[in-house]
Protein backbone atom coordinates (compact mmCIF):
# COMPACT_ATOMS: atom_id res chain seq x y z
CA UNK A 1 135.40 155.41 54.52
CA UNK A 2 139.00 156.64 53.72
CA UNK A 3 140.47 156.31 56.71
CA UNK A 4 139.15 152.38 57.22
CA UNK A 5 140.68 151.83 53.93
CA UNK A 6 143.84 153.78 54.69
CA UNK A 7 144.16 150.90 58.06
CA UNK A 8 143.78 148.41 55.50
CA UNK A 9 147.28 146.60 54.70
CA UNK A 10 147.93 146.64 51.40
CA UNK A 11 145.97 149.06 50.97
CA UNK A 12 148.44 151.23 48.74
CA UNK A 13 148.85 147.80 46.38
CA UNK A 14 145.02 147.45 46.06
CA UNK A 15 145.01 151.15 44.93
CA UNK A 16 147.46 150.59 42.39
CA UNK A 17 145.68 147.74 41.41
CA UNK A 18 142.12 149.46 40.44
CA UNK A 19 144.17 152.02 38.96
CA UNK A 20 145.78 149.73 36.41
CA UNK A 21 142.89 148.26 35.52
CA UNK A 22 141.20 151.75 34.01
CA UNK A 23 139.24 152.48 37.31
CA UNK A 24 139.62 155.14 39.44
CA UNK A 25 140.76 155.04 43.14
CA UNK A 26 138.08 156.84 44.16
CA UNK A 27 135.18 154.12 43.60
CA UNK A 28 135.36 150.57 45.26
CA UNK A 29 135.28 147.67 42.66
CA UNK A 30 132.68 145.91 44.35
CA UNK A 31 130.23 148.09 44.50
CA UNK A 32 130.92 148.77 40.65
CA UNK A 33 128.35 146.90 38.58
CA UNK A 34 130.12 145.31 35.76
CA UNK A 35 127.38 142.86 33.53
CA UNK A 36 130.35 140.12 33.14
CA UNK A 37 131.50 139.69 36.97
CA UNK A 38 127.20 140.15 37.62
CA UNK A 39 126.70 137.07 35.10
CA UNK A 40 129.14 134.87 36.71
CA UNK A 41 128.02 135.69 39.82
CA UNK A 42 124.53 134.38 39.04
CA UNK A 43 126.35 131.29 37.60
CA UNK A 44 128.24 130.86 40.75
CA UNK A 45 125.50 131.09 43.09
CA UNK A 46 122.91 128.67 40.98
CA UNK A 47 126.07 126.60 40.53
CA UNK A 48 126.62 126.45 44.45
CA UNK A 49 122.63 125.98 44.73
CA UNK A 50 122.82 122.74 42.78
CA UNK A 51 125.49 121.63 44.57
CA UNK A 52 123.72 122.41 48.09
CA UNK A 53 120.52 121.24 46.60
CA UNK A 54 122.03 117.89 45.53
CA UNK A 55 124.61 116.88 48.36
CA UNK A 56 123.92 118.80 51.20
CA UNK A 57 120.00 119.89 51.03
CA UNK A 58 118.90 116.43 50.19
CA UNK A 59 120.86 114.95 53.65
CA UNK A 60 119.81 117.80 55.48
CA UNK A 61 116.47 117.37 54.93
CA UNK A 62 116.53 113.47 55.12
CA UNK A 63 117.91 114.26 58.26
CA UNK A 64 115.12 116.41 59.43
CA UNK A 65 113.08 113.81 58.16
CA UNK A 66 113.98 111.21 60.17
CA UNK A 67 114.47 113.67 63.68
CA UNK A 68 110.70 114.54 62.59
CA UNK A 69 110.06 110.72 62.82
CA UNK A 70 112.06 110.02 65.47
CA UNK A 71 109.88 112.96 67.40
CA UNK A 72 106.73 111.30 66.24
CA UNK A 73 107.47 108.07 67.15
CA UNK A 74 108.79 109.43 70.46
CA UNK A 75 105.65 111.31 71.15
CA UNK A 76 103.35 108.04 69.83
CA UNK A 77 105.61 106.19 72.68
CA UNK A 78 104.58 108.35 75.35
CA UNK A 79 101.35 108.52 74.63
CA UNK A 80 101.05 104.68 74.28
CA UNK A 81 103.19 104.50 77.88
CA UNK A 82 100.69 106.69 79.29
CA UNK A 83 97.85 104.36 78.26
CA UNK A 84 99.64 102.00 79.46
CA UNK A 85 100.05 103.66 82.71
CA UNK A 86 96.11 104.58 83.22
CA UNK A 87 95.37 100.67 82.29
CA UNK A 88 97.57 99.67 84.88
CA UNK A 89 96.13 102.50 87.32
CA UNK A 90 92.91 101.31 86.32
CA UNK A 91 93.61 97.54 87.12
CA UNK A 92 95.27 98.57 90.38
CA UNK A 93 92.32 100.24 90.76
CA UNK A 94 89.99 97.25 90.35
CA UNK A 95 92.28 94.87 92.58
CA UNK A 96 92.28 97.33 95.43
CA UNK A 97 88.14 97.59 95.40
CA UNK A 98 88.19 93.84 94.61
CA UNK A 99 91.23 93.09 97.65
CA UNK A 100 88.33 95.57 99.69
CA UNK A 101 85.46 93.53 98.93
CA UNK A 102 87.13 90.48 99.32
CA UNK A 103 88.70 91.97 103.05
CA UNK A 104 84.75 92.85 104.19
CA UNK A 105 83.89 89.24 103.14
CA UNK A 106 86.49 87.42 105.03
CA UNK A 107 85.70 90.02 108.19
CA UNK A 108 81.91 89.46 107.71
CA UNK A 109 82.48 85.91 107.68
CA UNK A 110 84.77 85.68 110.38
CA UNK A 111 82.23 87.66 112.24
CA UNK A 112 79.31 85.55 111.07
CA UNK A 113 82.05 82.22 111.80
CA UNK A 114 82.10 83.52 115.50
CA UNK A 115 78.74 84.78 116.19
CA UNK A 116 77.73 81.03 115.17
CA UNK A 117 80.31 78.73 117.60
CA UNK A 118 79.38 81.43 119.85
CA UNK A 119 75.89 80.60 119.51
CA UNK A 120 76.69 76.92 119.16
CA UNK A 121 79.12 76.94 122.81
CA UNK A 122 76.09 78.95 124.09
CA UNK A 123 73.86 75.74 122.77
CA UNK A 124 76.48 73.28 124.10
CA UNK A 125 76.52 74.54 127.30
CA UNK A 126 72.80 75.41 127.85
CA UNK A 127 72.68 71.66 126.70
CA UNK A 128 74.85 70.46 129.38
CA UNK A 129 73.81 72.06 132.02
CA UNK A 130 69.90 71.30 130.93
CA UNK A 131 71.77 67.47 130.90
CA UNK A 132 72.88 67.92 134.48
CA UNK A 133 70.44 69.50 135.92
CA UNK A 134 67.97 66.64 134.20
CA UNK A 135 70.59 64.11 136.06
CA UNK A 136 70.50 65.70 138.79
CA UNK A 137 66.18 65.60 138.76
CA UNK A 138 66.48 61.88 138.41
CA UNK A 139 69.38 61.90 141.30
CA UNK A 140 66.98 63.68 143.20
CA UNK A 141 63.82 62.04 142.55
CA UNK A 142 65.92 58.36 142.97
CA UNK A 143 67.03 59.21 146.24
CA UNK A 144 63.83 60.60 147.27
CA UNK A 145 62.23 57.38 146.45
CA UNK A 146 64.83 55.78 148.00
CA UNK A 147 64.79 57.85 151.33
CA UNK A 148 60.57 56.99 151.42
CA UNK A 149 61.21 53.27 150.55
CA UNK A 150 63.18 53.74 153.92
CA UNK A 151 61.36 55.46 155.72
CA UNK A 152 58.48 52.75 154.78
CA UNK A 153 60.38 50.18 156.06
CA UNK A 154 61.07 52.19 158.94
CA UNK A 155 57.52 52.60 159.50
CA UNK A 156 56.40 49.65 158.70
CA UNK A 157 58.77 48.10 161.05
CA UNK A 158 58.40 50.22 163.50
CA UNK A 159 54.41 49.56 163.30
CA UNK A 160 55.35 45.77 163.44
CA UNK A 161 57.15 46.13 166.61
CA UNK A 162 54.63 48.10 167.91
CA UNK A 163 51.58 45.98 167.08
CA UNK A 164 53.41 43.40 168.43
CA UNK A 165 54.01 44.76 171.85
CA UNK A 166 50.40 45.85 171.39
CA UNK A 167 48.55 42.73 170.73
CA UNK A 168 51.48 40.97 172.75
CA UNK A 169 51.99 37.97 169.93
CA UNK A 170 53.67 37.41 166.43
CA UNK A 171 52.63 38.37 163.73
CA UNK A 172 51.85 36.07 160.55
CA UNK A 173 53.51 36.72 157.35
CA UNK A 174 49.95 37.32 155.56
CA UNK A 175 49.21 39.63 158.62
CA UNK A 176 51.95 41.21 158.03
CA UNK A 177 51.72 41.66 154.26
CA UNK A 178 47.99 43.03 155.19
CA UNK A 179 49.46 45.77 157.45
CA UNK A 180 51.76 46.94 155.37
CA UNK A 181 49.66 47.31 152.59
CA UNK A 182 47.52 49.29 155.11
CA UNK A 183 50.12 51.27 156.02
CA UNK A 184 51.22 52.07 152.27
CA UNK A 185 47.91 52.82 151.36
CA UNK A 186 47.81 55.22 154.65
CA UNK A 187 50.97 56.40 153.79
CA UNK A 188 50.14 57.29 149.90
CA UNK A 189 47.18 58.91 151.31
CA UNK A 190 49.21 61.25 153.18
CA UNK A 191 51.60 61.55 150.90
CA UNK A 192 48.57 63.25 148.52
């Protein structure tokens, strides 16, 4: 230890110092226990603890106080964002099944909306052509009568001419009413 105190500046002055004083250069002063300097160290240090204690502790620990707040309220924060979050995951949630649903409705309806004017052009034109081809009975069956009325008159002139050129004279009106109904009746006969 004598040769770090012999680096020491001063260190000759400090020597003479303890020397002066009654002590002896040999032992350092502060490890020396003297009851006086040991009593007003005490006082010094419960001194400076009051002082801590009352300007610097209470602050200090105010301030820790409020950072121990300020973490609480931080954490409370998150936690009440993250509620948040899983509400609003949750309700995104719902409005995606619910936007599902609702897509499978409007498809099922638009499917059920075009099976049924499917069905009902299907109907429409089943209808139609049951229409024409009812017209075109009636067509039928008019012209048909038409063509025998014809071909009645035909005959029944053509039976005129002949019974004339048979029985070599004219006919009377009510003879001629009498073979034609013969004739029709012939002819319906036939016809059967």
């Amino acid at each position: 230890m004598e040769q770090y105190l012999s680096i020491i500046p001063g260190d000759e002055v400090l020597h003479e110092s303890t020397s002066a004083h009654g002590a002896s250069s040999s032992q350092n002063p502060l490890v020396q226990l003297d009851p006086g300097l040991f009593i007003w160290t005490i006082l010094t240090f419960v001194l400076l603890l009051v002082v801590l204690a009352k300007f610097a502790w209470k602050p200090l620990l105010t301030m820790l106080d409020e950072r121990q707040k300020s973490i609480e309220d931080s954490l409370l924060s998150a936690e009440k964002a993250r509620k948040e979050l899983e509400g609003i995951n949750e309700e995104s949630e719902a409005i995606l099944v619910e936007a599902r649903s609702e897509a499978q409705a409007i498809v099922a309806d638009a499917k059920s909306a075009a099976e049924k004017l499917k069905e009902d052009i299907v109907s429409k034109a089943k209808s139609e052509a049951d229409s024409q081809l009812e017209k075109a009975k009636n067509q039928i069956d008019v012209e048909k009568d038409k063509a025998l009325l014809e071909i009645r008159q035909e005959v029944v002139d053509l039976s005129i001419e002949v019974a004339e050129k048979i029985i070599n004279k004219t006919v009377s009106k009510e003879d001629n009413a009498k073979i034609i109904d013969e004739s029709l009746t012939n002819l319906k006969n036939y016809e059967a």
